[in-house]
N, C-alpha and C. Protein backbone atom coordinates (compact mmCIF):
# COMPACT_ATOMS: atom_id res chain seq x y z
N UNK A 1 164.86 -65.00 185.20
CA UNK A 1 163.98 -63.99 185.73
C UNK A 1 162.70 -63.99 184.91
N UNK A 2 161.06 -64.31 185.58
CA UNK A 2 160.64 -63.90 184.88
C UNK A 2 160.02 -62.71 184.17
N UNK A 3 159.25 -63.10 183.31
CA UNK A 3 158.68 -61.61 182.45
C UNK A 3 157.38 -60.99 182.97
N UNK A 4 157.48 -59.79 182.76
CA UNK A 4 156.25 -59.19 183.42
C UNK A 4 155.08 -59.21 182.47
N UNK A 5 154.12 -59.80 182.79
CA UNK A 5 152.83 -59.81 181.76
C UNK A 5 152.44 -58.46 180.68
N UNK A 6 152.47 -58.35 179.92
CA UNK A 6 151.76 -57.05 179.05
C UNK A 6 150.62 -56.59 179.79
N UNK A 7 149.94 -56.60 180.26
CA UNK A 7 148.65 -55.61 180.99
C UNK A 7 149.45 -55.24 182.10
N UNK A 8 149.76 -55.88 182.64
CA UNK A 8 150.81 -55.39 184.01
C UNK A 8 151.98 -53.84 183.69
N UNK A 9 152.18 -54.37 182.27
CA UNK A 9 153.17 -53.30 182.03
C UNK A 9 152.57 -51.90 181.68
N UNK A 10 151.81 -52.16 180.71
CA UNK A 10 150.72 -50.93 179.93
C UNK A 10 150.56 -50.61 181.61
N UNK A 11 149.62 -51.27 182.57
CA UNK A 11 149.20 -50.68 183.72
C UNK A 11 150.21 -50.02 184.39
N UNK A 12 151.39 -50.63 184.39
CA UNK A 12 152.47 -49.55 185.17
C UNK A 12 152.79 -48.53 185.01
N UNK A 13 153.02 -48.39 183.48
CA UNK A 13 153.33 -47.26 182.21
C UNK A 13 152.19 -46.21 182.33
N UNK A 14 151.14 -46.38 182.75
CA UNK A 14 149.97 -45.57 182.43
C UNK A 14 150.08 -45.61 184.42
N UNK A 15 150.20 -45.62 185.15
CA UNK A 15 150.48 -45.27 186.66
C UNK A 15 151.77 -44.33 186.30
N UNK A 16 152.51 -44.82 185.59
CA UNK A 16 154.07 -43.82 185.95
C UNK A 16 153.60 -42.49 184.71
N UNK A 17 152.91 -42.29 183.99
CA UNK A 17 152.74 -41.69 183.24
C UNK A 17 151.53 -40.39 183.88
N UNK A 18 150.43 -41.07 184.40
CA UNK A 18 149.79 -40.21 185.16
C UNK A 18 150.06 -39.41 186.94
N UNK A 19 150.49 -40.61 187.47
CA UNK A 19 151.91 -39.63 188.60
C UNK A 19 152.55 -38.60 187.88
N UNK A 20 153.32 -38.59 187.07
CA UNK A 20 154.14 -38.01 186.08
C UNK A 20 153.42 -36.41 186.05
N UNK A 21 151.92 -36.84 185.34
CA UNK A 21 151.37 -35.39 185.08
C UNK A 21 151.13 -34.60 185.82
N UNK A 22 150.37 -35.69 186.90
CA UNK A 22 149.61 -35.11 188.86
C UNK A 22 150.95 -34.01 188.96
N UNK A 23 152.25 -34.46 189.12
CA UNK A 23 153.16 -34.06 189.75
C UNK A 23 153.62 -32.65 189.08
N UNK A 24 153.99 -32.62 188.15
CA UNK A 24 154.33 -31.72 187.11
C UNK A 24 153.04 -30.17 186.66
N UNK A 25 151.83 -30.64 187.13
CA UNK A 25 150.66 -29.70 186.67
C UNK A 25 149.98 -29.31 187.66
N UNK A 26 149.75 -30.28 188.76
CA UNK A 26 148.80 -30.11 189.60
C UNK A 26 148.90 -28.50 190.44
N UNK A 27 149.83 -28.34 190.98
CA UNK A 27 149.92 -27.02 191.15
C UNK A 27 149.57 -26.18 190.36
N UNK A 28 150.07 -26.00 189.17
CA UNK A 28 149.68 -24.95 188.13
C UNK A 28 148.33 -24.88 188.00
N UNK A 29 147.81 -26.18 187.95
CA UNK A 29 145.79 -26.11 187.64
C UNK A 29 145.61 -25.24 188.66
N UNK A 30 146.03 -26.04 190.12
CA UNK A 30 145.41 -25.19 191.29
C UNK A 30 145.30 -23.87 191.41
N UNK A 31 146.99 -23.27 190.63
CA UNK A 31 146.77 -21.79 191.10
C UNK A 31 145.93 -21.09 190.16
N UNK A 32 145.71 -21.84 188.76
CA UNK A 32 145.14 -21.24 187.68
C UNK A 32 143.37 -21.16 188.50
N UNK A 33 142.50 -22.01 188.82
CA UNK A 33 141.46 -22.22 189.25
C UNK A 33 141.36 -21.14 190.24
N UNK A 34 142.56 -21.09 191.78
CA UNK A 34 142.37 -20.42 193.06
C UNK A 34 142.11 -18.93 191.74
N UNK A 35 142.96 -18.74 191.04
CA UNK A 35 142.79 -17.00 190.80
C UNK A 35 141.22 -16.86 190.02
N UNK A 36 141.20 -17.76 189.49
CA UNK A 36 140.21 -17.84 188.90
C UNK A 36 138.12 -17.72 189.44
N UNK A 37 138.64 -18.72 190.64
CA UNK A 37 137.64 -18.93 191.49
C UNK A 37 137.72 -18.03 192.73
N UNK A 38 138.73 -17.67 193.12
CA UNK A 38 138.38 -16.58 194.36
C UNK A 38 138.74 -17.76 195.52
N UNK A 39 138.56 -18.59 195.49
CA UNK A 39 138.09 -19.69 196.40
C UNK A 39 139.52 -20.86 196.44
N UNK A 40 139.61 -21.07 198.00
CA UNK A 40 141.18 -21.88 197.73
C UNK A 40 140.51 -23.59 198.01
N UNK A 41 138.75 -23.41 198.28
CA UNK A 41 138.41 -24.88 198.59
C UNK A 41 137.66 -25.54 197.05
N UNK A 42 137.13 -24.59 196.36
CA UNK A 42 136.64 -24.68 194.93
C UNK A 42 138.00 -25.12 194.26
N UNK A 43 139.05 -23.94 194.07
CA UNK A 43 140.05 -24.80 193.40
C UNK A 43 140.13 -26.32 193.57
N UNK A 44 140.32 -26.27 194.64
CA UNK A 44 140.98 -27.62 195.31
C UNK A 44 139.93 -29.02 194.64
N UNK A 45 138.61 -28.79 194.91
CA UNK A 45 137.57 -29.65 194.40
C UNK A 45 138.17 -29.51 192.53
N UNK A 46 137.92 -28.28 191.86
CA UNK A 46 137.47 -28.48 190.92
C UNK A 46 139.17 -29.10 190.02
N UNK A 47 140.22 -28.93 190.66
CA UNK A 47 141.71 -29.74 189.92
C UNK A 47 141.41 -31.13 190.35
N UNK A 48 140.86 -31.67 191.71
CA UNK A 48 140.56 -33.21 192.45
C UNK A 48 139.81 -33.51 190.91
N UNK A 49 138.90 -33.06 190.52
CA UNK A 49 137.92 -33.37 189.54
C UNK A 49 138.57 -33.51 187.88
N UNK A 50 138.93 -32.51 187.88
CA UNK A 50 139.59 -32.36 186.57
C UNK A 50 140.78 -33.56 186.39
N UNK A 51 141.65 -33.94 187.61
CA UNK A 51 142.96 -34.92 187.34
C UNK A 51 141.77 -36.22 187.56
N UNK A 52 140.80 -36.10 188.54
CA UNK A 52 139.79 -37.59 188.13
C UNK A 52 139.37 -37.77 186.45
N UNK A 53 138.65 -36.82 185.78
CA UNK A 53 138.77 -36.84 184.65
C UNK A 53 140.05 -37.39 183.91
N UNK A 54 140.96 -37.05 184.06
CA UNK A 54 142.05 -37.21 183.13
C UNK A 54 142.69 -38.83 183.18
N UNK A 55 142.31 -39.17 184.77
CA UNK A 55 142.04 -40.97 185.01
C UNK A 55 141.77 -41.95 184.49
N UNK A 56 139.94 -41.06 183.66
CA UNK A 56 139.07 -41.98 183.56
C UNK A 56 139.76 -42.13 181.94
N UNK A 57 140.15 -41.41 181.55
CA UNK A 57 140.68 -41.40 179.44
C UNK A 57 141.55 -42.84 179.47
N UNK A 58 141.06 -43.35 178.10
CA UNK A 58 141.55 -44.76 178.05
C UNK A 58 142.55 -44.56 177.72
N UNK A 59 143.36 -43.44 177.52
CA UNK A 59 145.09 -43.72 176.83
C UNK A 59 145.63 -42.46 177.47
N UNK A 60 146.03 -42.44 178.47
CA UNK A 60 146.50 -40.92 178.73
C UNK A 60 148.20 -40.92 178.69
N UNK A 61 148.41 -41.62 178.15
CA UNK A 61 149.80 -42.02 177.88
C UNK A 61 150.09 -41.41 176.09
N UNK A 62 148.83 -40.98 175.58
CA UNK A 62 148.58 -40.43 174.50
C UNK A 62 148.62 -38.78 174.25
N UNK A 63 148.50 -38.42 175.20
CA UNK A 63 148.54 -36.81 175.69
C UNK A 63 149.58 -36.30 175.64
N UNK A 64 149.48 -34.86 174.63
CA UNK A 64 150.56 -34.24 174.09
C UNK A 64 150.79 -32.91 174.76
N UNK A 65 149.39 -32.86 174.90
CA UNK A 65 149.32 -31.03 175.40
C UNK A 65 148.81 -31.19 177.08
N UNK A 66 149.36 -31.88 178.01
CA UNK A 66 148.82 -31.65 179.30
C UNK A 66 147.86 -30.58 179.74
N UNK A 67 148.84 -29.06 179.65
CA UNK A 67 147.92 -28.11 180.16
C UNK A 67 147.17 -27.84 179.31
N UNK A 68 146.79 -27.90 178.32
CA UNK A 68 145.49 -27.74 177.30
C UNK A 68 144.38 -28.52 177.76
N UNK A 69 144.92 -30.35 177.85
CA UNK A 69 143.75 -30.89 178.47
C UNK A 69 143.44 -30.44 179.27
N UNK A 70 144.06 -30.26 180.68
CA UNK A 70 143.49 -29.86 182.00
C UNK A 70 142.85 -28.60 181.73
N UNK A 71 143.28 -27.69 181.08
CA UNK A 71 142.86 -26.16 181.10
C UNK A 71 141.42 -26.47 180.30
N UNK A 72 141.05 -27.33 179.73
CA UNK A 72 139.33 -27.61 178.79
C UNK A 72 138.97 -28.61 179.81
N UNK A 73 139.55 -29.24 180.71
CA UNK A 73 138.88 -29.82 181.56
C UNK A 73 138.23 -29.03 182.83
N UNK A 74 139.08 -28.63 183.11
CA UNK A 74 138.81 -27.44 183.94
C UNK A 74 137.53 -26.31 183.71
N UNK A 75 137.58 -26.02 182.56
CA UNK A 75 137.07 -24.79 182.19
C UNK A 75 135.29 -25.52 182.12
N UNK A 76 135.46 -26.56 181.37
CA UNK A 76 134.16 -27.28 181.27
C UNK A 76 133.46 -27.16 182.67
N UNK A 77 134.24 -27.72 183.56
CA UNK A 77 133.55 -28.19 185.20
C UNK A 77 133.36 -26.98 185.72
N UNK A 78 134.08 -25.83 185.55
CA UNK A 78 133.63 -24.30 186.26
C UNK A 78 132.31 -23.59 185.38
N UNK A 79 132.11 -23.87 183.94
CA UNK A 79 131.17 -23.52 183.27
C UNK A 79 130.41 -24.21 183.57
N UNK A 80 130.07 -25.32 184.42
CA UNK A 80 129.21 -26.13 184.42
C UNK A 80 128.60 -25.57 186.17
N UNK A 81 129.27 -25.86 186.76
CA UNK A 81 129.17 -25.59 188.39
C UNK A 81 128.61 -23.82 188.43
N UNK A 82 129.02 -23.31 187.61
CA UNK A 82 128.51 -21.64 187.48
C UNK A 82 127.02 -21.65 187.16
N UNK A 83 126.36 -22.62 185.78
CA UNK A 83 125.67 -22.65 185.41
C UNK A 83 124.31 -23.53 186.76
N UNK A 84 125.01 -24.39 187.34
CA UNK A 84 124.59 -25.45 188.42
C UNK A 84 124.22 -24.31 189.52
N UNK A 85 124.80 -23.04 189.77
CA UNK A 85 124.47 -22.07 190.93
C UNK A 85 123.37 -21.26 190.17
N UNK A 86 123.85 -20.76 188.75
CA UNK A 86 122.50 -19.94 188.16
C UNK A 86 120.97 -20.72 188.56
N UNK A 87 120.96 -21.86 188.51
CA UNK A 87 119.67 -22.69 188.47
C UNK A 87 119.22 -22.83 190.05
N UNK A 88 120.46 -22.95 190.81
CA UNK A 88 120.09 -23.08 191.89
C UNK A 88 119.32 -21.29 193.13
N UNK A 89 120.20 -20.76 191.91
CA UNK A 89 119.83 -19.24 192.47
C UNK A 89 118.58 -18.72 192.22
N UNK A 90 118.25 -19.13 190.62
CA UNK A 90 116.86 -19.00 190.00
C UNK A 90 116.02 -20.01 190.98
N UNK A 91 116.11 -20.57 191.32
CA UNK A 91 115.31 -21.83 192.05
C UNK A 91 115.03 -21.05 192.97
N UNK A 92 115.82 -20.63 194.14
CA UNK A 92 115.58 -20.01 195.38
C UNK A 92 114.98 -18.29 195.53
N UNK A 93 115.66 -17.88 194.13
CA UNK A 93 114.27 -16.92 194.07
C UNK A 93 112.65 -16.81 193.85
N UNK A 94 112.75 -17.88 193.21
CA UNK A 94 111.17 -18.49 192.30
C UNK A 94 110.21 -18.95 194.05
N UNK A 95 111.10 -19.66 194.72
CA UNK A 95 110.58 -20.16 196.09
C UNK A 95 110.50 -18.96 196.95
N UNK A 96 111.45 -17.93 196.66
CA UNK A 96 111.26 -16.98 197.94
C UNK A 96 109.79 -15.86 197.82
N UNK A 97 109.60 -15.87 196.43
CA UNK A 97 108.15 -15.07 195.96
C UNK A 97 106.97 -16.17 196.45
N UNK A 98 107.03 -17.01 196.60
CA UNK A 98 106.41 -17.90 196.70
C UNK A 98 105.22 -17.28 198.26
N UNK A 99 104.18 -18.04 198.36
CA UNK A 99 103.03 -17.60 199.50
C UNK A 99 103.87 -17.91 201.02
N UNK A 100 103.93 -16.83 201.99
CA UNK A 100 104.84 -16.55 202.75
C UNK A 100 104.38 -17.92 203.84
N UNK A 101 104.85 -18.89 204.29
CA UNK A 101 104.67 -20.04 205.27
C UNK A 101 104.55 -21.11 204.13
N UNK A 102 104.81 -20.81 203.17
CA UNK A 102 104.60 -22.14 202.04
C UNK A 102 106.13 -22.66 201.87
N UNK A 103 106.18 -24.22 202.40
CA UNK A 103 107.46 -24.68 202.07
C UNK A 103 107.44 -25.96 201.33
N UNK A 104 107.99 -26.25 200.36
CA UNK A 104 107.74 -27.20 199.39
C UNK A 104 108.52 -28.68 200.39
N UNK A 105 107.78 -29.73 199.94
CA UNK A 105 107.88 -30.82 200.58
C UNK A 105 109.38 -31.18 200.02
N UNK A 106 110.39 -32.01 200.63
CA UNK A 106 111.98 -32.75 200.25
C UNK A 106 111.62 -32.90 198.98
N UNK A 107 110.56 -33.56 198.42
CA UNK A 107 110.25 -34.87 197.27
C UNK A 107 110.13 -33.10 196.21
N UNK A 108 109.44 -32.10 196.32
CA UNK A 108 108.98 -31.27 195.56
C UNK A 108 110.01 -30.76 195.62
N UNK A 109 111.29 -30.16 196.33
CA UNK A 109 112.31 -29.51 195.86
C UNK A 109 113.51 -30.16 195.44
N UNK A 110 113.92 -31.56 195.31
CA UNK A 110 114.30 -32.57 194.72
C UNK A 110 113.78 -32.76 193.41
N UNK A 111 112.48 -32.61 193.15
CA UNK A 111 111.98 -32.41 191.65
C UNK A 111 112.22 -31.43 190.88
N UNK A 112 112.30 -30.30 191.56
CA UNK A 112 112.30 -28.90 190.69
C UNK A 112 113.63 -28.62 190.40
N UNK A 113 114.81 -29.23 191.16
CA UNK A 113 116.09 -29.14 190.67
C UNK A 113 116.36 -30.07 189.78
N UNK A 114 116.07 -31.11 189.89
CA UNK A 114 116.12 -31.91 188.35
C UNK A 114 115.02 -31.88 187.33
N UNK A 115 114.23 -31.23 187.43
CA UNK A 115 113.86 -30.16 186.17
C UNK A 115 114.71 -29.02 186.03
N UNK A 116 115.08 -27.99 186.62
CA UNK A 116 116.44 -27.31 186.16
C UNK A 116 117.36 -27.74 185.79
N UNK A 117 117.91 -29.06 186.58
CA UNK A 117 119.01 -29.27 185.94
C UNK A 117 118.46 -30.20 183.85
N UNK A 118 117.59 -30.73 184.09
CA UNK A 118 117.19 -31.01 183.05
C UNK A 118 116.88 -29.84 181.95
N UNK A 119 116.60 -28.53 182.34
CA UNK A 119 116.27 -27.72 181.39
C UNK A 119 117.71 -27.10 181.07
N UNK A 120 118.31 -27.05 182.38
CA UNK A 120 119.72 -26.84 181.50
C UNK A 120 120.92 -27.66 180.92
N UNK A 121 120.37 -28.79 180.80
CA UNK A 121 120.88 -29.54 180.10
C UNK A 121 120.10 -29.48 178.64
N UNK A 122 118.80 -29.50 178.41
CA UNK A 122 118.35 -28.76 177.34
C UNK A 122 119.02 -27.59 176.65
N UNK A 123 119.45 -26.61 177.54
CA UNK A 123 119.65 -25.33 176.74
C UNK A 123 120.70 -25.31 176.78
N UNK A 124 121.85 -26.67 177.04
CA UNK A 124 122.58 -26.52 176.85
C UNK A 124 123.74 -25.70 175.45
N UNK A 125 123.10 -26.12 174.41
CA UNK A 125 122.96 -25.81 173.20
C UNK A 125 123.04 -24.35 172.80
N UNK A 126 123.11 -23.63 173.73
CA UNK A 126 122.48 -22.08 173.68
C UNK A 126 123.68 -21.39 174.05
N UNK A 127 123.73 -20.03 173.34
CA UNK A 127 125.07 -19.05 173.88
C UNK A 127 124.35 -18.51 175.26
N UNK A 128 125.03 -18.11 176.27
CA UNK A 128 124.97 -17.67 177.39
C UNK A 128 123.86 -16.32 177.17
N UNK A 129 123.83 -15.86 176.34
CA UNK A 129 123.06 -14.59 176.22
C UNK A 129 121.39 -15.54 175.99
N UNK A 130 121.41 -16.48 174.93
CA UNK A 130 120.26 -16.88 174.83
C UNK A 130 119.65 -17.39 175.64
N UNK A 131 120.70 -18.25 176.78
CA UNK A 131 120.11 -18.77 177.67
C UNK A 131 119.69 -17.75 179.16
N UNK A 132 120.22 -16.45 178.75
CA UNK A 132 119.74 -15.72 180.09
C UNK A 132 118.45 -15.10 179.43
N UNK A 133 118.45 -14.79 178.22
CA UNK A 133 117.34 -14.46 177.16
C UNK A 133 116.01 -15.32 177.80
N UNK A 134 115.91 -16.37 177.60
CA UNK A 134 115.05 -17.75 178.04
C UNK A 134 114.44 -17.33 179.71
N UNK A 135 115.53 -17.29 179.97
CA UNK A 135 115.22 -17.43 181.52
C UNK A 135 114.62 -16.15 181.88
N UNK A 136 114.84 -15.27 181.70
CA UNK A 136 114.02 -13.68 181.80
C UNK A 136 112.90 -13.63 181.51
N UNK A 137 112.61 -14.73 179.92
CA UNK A 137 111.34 -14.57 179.53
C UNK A 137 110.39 -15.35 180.42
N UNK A 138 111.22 -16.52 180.81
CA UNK A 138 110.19 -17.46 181.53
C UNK A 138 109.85 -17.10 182.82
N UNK A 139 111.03 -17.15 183.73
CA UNK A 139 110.97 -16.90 185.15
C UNK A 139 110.70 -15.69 185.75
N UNK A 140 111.22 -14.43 185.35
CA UNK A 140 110.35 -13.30 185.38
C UNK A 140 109.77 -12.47 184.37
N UNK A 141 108.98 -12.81 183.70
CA UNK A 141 108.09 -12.56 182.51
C UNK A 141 108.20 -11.08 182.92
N UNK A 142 109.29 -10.99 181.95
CA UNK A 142 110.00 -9.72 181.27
C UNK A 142 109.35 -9.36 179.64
N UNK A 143 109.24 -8.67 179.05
CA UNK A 143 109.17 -8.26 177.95
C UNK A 143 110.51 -8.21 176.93
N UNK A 144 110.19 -8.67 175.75
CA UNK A 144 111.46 -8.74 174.94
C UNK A 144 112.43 -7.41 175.20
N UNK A 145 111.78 -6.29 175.17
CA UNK A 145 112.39 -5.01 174.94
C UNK A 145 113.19 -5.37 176.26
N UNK A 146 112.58 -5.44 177.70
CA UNK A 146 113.26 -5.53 178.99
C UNK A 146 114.12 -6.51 178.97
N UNK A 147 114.08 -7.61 178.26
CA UNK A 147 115.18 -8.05 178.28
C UNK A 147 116.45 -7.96 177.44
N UNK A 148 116.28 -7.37 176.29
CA UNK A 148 117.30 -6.93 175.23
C UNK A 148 118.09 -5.82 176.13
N UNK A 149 116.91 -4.71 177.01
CA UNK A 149 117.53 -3.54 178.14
C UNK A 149 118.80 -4.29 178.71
N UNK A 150 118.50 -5.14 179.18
CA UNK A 150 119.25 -5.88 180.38
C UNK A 150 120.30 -6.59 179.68
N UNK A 151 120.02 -7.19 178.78
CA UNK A 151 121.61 -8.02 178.08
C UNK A 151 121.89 -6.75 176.84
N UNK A 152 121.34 -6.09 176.75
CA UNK A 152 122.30 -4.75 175.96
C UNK A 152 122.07 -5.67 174.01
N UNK A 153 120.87 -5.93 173.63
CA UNK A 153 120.63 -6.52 173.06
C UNK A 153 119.15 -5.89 172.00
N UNK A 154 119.14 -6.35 171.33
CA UNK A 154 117.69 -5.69 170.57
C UNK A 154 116.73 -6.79 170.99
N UNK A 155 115.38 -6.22 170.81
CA UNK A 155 114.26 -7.16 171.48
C UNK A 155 114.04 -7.95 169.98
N UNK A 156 114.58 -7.90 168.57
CA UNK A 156 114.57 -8.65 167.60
C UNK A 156 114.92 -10.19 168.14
N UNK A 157 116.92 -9.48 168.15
CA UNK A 157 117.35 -10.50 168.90
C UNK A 157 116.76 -11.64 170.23
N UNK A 158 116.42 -10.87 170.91
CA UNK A 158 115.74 -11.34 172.30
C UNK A 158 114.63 -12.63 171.51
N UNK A 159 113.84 -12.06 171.03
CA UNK A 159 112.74 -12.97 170.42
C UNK A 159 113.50 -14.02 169.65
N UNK A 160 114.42 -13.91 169.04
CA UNK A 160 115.05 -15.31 167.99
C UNK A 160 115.76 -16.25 169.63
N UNK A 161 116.28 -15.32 170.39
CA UNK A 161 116.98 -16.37 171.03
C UNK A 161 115.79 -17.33 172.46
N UNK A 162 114.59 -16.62 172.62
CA UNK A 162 113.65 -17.17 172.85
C UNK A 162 113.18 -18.42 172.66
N UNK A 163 112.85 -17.86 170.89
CA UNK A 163 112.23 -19.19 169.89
C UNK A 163 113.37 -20.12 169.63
N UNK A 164 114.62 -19.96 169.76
CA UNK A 164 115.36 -20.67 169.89
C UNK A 164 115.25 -22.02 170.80
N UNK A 165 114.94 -21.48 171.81
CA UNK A 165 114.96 -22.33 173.20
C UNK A 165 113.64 -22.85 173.45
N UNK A 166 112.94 -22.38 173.27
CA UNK A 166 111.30 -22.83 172.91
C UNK A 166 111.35 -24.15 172.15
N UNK A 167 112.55 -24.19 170.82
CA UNK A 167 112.02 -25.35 170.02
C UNK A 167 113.15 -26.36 170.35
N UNK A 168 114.05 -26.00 171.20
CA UNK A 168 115.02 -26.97 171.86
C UNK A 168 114.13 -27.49 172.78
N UNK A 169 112.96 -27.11 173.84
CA UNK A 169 112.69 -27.71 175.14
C UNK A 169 111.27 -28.34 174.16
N UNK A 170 110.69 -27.57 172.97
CA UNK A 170 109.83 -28.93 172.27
C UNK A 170 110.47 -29.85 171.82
N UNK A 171 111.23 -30.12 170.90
CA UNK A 171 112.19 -31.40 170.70
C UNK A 171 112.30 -31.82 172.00
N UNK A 172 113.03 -31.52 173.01
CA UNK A 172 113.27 -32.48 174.36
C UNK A 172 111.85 -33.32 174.46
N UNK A 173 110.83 -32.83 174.08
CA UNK A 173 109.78 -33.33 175.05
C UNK A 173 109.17 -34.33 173.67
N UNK A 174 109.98 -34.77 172.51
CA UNK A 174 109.35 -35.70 171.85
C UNK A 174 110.19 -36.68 171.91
């Protein structure tokens, strides 16, 4: 009889190993996400995503804590997709003030989302407060005090987490 090649095997081992997890978790992500998300078609995308992730890892035959991974995999892609609607929401308000019959060309609103998404990939770096801090100051030129009002914050604070983000989007730009 012959022998089965070593890559053949690792490849089988790492197929029977990731079936293994799909089978054993996948539900649990799902219901963790559905309660999470409100949404039974978001779940559904964001576990499809999270077990693609867990695919792409060069050794998942190495994995000790399943639901830990999935649960930081998970959590990443919903913090991310949350943050992906903030920009997109800020976007569509910024356009709706905009001069009434003025509609930005495909090419111009294709640009302005990858400058958002580029600035929030910049601020990435930032606690959630700083980064709503930022965005208050910029997009509706709020006053420190009005925005410390609004995140329940001192306008001290407000100003550090500002200049914070100020010298994150100068670095980006050298």
């Amino acid at each position: 009889m012959p022998s089965i090649p070593l890559d053949e095997q690792r490849l089988a081992l790492r197929n029977r190993v990731l079936h293994q997890m799909f089978g054993d978790h996948h539900d649990w992500l799902l219901q963790r996400l559905r309660a999470r998300l409100g949404c039974c078609h978001d779940a559904a995308d964001m576990a499809s995503e999270t077990f693609a992730q867990v695919v792409q890892l060069p050794d998942p035959q190495a994995i000790q804590e399943p639901r830990a991974l999935l649960t930081t995999i998970a959590k990443r892609l919903v913090f991310a997709t949350w943050r992906r609607r903030d920009l997109e929401r800020a976007y569509l308000e910024a356009l709706a003030q905009q001069i009434p019959g003025y509609e930005p060309s495909a090419q111009e609103q294709v640009q302005a989302i990858e400058t958002l998404a580029s600035l929030d990939r910049i601020l990435n770096g930032l606690s959630p407060l700083g980064r709503s801090a930022f965005l208050y100051s910029q997009l509706e030129n709020l006053t420190y005090a009005e925005i410390g009002a609004r995140l329940g914050i001192s306008a001290p604070r407000v100003h550090q987490y500002v200049a914070k983000a100020l010298a994150l989007c100068y670095l980006a730009l050298e």
